[in-house]
C-alpha atoms as a PDB file:
ATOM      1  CA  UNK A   1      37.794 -61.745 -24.016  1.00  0.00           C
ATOM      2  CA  UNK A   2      34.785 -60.783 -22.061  1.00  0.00           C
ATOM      3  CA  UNK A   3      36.307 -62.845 -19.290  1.00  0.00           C
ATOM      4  CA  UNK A   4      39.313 -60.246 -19.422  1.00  0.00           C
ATOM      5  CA  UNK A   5      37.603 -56.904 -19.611  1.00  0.00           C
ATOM      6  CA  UNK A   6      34.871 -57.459 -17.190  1.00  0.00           C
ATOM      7  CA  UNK A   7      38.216 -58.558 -14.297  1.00  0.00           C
ATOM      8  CA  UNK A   8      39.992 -55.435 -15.797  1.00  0.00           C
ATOM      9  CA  UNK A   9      36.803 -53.415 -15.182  1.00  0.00           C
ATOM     10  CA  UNK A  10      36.282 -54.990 -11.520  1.00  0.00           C
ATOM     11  CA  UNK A  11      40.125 -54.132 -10.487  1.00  0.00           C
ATOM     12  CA  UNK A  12      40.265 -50.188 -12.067  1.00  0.00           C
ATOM     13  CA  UNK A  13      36.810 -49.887 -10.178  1.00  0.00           C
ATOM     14  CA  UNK A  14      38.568 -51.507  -7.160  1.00  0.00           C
ATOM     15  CA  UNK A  15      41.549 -49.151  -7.148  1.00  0.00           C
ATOM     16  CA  UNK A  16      39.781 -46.071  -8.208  1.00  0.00           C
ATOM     17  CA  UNK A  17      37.106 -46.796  -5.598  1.00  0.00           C
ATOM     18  CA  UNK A  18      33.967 -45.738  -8.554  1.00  0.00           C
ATOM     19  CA  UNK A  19      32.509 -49.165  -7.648  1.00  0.00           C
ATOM     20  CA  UNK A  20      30.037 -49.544  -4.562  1.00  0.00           C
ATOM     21  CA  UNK A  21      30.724 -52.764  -2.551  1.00  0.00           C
ATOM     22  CA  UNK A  22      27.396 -53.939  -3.695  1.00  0.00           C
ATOM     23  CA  UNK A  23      28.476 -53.197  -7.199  1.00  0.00           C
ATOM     24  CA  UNK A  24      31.503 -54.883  -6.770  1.00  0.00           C
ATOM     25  CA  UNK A  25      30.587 -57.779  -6.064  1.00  0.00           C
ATOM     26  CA  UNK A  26      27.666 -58.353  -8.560  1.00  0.00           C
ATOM     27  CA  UNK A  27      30.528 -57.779 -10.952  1.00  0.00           C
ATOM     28  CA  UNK A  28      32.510 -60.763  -9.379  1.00  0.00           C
ATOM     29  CA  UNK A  29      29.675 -62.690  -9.158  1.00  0.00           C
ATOM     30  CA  UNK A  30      29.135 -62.198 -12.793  1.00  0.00           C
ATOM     31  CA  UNK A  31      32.854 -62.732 -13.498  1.00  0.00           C
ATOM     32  CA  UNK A  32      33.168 -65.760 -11.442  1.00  0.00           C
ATOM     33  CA  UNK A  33      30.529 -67.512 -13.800  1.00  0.00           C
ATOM     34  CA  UNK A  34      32.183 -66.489 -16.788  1.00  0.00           C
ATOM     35  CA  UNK A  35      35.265 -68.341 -15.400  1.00  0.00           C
ATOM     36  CA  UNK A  36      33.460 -71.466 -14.309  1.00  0.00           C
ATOM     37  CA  UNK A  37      31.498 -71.843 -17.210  1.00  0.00           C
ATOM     38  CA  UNK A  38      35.211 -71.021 -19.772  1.00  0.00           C
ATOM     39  CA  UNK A  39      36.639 -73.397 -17.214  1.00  0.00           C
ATOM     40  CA  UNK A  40      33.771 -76.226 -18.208  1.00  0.00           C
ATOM     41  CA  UNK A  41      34.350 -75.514 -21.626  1.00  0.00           C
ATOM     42  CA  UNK A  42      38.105 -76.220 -21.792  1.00  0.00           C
ATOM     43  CA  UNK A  43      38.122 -79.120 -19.407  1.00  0.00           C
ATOM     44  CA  UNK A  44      34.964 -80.955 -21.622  1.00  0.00           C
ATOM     45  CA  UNK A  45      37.420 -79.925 -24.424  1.00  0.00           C
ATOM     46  CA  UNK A  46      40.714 -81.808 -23.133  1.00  0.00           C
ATOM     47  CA  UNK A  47      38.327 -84.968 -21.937  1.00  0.00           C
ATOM     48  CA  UNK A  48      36.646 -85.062 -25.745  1.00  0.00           C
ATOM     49  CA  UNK A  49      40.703 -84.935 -26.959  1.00  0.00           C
ATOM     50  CA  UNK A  50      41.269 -87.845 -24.643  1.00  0.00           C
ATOM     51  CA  UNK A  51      38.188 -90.354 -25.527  1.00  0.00           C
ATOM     52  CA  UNK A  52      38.689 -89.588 -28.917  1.00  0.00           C
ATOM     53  CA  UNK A  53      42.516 -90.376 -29.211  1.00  0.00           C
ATOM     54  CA  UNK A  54      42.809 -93.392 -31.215  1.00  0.00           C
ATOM     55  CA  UNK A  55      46.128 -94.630 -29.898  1.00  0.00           C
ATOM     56  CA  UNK A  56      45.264 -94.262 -26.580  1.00  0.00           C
ATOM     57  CA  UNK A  57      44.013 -97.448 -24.792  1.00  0.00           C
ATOM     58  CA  UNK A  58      41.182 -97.517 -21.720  1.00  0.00           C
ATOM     59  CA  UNK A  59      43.945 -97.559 -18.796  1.00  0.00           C
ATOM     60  CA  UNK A  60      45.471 -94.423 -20.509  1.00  0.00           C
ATOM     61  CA  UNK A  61      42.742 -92.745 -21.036  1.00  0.00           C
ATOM     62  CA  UNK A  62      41.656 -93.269 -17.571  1.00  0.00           C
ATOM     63  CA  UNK A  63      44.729 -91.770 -16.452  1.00  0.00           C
ATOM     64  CA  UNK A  64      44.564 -88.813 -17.786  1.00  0.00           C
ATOM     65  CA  UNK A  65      40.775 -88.615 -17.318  1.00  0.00           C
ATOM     66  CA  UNK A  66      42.045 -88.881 -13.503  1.00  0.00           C
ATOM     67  CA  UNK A  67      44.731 -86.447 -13.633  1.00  0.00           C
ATOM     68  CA  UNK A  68      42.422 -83.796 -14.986  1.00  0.00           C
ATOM     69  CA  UNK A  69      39.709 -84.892 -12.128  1.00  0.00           C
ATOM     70  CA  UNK A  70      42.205 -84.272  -9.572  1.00  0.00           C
ATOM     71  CA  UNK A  71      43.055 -80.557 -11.853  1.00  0.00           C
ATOM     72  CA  UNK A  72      39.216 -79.652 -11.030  1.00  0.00           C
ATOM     73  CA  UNK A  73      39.244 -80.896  -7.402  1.00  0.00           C
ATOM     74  CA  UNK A  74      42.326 -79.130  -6.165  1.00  0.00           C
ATOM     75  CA  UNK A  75      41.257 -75.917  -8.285  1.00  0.00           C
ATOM     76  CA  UNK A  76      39.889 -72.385  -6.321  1.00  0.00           C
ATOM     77  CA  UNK A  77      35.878 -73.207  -7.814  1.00  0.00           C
ATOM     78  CA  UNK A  78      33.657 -73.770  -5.337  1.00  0.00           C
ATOM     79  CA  UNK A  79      31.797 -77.303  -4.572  1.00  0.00           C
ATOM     80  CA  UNK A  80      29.616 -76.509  -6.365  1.00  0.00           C
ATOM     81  CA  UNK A  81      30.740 -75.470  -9.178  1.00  0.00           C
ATOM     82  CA  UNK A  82      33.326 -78.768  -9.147  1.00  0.00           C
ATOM     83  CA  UNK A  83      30.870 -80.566  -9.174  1.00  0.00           C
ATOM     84  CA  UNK A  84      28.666 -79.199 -12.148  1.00  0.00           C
ATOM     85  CA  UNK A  85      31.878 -79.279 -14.055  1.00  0.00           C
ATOM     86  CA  UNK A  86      32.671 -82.853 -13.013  1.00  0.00           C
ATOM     87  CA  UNK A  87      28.774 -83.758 -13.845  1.00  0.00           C
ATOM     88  CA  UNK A  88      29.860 -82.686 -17.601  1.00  0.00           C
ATOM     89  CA  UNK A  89      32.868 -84.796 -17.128  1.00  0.00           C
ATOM     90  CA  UNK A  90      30.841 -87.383 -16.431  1.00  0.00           C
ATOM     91  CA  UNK A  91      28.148 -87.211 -18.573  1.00  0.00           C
ATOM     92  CA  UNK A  92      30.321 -86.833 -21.315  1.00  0.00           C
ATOM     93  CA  UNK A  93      32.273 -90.047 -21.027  1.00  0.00           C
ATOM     94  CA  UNK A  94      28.998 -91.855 -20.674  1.00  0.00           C
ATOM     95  CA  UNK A  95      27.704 -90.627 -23.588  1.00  0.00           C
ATOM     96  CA  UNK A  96      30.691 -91.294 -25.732  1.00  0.00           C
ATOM     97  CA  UNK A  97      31.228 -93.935 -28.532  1.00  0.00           C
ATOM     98  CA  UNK A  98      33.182 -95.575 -26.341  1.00  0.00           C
ATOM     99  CA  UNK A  99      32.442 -99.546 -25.344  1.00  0.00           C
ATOM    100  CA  UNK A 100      29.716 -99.707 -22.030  1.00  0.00           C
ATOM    101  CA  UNK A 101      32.864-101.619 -20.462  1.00  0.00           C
ATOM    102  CA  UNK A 102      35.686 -98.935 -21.010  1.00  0.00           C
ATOM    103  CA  UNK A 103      33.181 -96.519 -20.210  1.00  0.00           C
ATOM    104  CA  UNK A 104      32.521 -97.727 -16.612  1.00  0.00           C
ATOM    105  CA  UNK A 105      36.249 -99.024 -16.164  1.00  0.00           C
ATOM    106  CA  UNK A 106      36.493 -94.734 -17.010  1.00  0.00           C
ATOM    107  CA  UNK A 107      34.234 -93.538 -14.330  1.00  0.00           C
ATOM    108  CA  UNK A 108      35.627 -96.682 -11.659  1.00  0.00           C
ATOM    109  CA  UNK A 109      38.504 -94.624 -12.260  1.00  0.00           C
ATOM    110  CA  UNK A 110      36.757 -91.031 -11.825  1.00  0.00           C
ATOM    111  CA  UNK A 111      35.158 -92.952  -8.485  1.00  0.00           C
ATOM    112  CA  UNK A 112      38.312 -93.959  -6.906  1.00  0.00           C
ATOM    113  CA  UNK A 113      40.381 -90.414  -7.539  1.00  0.00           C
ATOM    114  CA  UNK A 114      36.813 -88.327  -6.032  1.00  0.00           C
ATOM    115  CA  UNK A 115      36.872 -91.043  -2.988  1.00  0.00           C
ATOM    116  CA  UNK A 116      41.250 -90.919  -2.355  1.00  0.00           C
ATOM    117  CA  UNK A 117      41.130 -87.340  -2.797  1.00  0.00           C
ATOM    118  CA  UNK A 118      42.409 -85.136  -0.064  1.00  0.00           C
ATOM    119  CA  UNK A 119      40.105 -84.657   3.059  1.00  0.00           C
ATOM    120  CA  UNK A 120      42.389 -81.412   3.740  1.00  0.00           C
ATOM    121  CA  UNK A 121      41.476 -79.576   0.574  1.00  0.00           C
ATOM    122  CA  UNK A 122      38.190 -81.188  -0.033  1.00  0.00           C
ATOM    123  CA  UNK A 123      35.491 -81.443   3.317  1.00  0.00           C
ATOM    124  CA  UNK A 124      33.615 -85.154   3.233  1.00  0.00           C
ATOM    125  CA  UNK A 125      30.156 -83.186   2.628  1.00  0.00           C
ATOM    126  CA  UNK A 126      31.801 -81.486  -0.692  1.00  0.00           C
ATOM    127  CA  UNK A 127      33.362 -84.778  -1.712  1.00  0.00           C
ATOM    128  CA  UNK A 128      29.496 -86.433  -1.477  1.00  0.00           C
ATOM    129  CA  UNK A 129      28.142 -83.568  -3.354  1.00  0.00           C
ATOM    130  CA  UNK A 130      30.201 -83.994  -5.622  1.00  0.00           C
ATOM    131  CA  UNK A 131      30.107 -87.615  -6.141  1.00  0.00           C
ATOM    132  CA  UNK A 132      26.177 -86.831  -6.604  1.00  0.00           C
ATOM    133  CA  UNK A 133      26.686 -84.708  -9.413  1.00  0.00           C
ATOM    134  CA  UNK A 134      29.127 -87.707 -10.836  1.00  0.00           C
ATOM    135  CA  UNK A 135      26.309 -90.431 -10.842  1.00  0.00           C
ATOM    136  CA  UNK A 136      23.541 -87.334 -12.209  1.00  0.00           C
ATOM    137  CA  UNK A 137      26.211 -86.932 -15.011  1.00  0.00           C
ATOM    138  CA  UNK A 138      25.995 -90.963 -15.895  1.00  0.00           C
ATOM    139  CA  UNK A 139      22.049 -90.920 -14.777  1.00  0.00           C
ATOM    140  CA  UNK A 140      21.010 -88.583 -17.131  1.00  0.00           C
ATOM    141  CA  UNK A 141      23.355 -89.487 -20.141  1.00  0.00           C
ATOM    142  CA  UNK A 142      22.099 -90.181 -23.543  1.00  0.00           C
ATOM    143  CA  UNK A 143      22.893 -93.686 -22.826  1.00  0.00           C
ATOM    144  CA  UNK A 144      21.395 -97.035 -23.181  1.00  0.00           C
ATOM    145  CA  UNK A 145      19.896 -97.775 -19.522  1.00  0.00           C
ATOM    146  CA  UNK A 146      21.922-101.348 -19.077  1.00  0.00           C
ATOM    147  CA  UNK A 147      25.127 -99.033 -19.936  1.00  0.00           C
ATOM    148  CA  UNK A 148      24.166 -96.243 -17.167  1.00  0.00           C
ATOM    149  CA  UNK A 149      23.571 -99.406 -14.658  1.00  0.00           C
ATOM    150  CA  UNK A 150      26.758-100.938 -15.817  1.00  0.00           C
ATOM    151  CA  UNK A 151      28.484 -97.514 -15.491  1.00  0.00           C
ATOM    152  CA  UNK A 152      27.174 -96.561 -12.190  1.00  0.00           C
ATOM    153  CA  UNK A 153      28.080 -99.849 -10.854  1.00  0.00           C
ATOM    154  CA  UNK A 154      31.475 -98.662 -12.117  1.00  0.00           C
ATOM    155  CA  UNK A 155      31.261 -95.315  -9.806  1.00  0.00           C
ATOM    156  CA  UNK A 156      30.450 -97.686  -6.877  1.00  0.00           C
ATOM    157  CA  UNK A 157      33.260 -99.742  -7.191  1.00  0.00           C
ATOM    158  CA  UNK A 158      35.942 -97.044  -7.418  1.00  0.00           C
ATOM    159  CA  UNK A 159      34.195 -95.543  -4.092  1.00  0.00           C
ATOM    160  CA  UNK A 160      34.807 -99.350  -2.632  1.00  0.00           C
ATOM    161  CA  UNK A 161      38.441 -99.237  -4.485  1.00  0.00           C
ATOM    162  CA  UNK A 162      39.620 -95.760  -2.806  1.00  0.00           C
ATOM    163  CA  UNK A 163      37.802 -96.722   0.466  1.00  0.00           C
ATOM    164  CA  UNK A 164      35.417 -94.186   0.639  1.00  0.00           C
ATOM    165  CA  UNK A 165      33.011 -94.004   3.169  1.00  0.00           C
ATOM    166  CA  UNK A 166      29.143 -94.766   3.873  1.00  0.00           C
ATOM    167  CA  UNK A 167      28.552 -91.276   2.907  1.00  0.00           C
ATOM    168  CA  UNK A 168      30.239 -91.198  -0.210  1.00  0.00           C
ATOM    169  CA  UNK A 169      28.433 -93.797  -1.108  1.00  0.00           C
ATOM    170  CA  UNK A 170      24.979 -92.801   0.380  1.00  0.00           C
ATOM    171  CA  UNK A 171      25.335 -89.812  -2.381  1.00  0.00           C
ATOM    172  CA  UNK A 172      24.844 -91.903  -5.160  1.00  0.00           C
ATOM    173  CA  UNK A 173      21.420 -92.774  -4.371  1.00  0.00           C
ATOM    174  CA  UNK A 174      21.201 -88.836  -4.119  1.00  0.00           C
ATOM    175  CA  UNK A 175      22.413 -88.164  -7.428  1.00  0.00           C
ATOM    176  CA  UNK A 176      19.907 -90.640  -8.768  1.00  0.00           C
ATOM    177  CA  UNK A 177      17.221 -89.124  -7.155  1.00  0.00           C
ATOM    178  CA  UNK A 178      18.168 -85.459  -7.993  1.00  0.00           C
ATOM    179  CA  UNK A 179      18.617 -86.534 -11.957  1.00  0.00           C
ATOM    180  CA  UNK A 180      15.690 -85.889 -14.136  1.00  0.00           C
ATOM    181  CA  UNK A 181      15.281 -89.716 -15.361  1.00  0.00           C
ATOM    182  CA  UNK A 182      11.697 -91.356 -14.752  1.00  0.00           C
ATOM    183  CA  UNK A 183      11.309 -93.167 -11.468  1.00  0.00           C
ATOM    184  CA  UNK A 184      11.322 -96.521 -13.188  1.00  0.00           C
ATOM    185  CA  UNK A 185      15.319 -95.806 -14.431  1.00  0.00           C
ATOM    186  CA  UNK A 186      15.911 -94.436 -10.872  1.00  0.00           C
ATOM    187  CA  UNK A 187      14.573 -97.800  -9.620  1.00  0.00           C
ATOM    188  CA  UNK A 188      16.979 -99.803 -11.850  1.00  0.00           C
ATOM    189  CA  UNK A 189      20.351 -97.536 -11.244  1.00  0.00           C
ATOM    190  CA  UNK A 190      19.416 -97.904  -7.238  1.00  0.00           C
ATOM    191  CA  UNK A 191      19.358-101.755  -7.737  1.00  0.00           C
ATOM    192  CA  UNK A 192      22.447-101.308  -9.933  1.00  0.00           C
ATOM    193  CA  UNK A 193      23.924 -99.371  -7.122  1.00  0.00           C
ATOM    194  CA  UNK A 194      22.934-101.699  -4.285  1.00  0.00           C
ATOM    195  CA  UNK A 195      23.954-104.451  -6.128  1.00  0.00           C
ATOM    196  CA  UNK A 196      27.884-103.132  -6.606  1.00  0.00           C
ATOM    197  CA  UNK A 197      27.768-102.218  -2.628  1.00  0.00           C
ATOM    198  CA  UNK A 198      26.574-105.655  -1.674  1.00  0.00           C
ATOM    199  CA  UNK A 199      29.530-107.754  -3.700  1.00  0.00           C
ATOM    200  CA  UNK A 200      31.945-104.715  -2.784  1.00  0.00           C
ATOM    201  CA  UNK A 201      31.560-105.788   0.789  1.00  0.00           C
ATOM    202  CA  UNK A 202      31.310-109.950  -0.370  1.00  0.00           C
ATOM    203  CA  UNK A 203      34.820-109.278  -1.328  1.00  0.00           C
ATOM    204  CA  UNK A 204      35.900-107.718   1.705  1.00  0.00           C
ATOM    205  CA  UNK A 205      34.428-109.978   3.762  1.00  0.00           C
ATOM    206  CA  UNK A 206      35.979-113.098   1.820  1.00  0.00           C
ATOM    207  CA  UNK A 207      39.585-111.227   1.509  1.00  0.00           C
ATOM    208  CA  UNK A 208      39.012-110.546   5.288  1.00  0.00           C
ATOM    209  CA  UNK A 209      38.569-114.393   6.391  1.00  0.00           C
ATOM    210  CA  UNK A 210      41.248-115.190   3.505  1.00  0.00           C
ATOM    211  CA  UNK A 211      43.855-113.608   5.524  1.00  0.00           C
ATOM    212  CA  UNK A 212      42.835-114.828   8.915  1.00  0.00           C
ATOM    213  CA  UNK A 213      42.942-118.144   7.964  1.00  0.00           C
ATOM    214  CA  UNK A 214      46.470-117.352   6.762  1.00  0.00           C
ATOM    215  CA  UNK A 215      47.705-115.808  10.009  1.00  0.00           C
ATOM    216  CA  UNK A 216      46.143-119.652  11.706  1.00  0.00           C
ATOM    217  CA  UNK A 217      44.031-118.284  14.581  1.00  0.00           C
ATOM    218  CA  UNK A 218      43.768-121.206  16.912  1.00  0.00           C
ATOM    219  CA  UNK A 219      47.753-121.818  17.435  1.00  0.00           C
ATOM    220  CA  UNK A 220      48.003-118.161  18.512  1.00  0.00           C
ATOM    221  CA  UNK A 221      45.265-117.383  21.309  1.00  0.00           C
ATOM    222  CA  UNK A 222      45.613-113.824  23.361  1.00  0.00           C
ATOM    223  CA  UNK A 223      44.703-116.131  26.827  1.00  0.00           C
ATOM    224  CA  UNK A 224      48.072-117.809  26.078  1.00  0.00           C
ATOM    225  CA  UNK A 225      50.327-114.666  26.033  1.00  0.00           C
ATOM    226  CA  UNK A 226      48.368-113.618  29.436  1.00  0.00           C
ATOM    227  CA  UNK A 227      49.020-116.913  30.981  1.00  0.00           C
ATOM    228  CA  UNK A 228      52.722-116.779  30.002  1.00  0.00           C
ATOM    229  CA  UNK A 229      53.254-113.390  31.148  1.00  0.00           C
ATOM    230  CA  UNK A 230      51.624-114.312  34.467  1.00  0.00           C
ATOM    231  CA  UNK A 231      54.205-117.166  34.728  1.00  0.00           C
ATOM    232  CA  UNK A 232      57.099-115.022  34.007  1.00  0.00           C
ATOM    233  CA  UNK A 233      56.166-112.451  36.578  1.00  0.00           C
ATOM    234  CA  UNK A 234      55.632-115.598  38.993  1.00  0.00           C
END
């Protein structure tokens, strides 16, 4: 209601031109929070109606979870504000009822759609801030700290799963140190963190010489097409 009168109030001022400039835009200021913070509301709302549905399983509730991620990312908030909604997301899975492993196969999800997401309508430097406000939201749960490691190992993985970047991943370290946890917890999500990056990149690496020794290097050497083109040319 308040949301509606105060825009009401902010367009007759526009039209009859009573408001300053000044004036109107303290006024949109003020209604702009009112929307982000009604927006937070309804969105913690739908994810609570989600974790709690008992006929749901973890790879449908991840779905949806996802779908209303990608809702938030595409919508007209600012980074900013995405990401403080997306930190209650967040934080609101991980402190859920839910099992520590459905929890982080939740966020792996929440990880991947942040990382895929498009670079068009969301800049790399927004998509790390707001993956930093996704690992604050599991840092400074009401969790169990072997669940918040076990979660934000979750959050790295989907970043390695959607192929996001160094810098994507650089702003989970950020998140940890911008959460207000005690340096020893920091230590032990950074380990956490490190460790998911470091077997991310073991399974690259092993998929990587998996399908070279499928494609049998040695029969097939680039000096041997150059020495047969060179002959048919002779």
């Amino acid at each position: 209601e308040k949301q509606k009168l105060l825009g009401s109030v902010l367009k007759k001022g526009v039209e009859t031109q009573v408001l300053s400039l000044a004036q109107q835009q303290l006024m949109q200021q003020h209604l702009d929070k009112i929307t982000a913070e009604q927006t937070k509301k309804d969105t913690i709302k739908k994810v609570n109606d989600i974790l709690f549905d008992p006929l749901s399983n973890t790879e449908l509730k991840t779905t949806n979870i996802q779908a209303i991620m990608s809702n938030v990312l595409d919508g007209p908030a600012t980074a900013k504000v995405k990401g403080e909604i997306i930190q209650e997301i967040i934080n609101t899975v991980a402190g859920s009822s839910l099992e520590a492993q459905d929890k982080a196969a939740i966020i792996k999800g929440v990880g991947e759609t942040i990382a895929t997401h498009s670079d068009t309508s969301l800049s790399l430097p927004n998509k790390a801030l707001i993956m930093a406000s996704a690992e604050k939201g599991i840092a400074e749960s009401q969790t169990n700290l072997p669940d918040r490691e076990l979660m934000t190992k979750g959050l790295v993985d989907g970043i390695y799963e959607g192929k996001g970047g160094p810098e994507i991943t650089k702003a989970v370290s950020s998140g940890i140190d911008n959460s207000n946890i005690n340096d020893s917890e920091k230590e032990a999500l950074k380990k956490a963190k490190d460790a998911a990056s470091e077997a991310a990149l073991d399974r690259d690496t092993q998929n990587l010489t998996e399908g070279l020794k499928g494609q049998n290097i040695e029969e097939h050497k680039p000096h041997d097409d150059i020495y047969n083109k060179a002959r048919e040319v002779i």
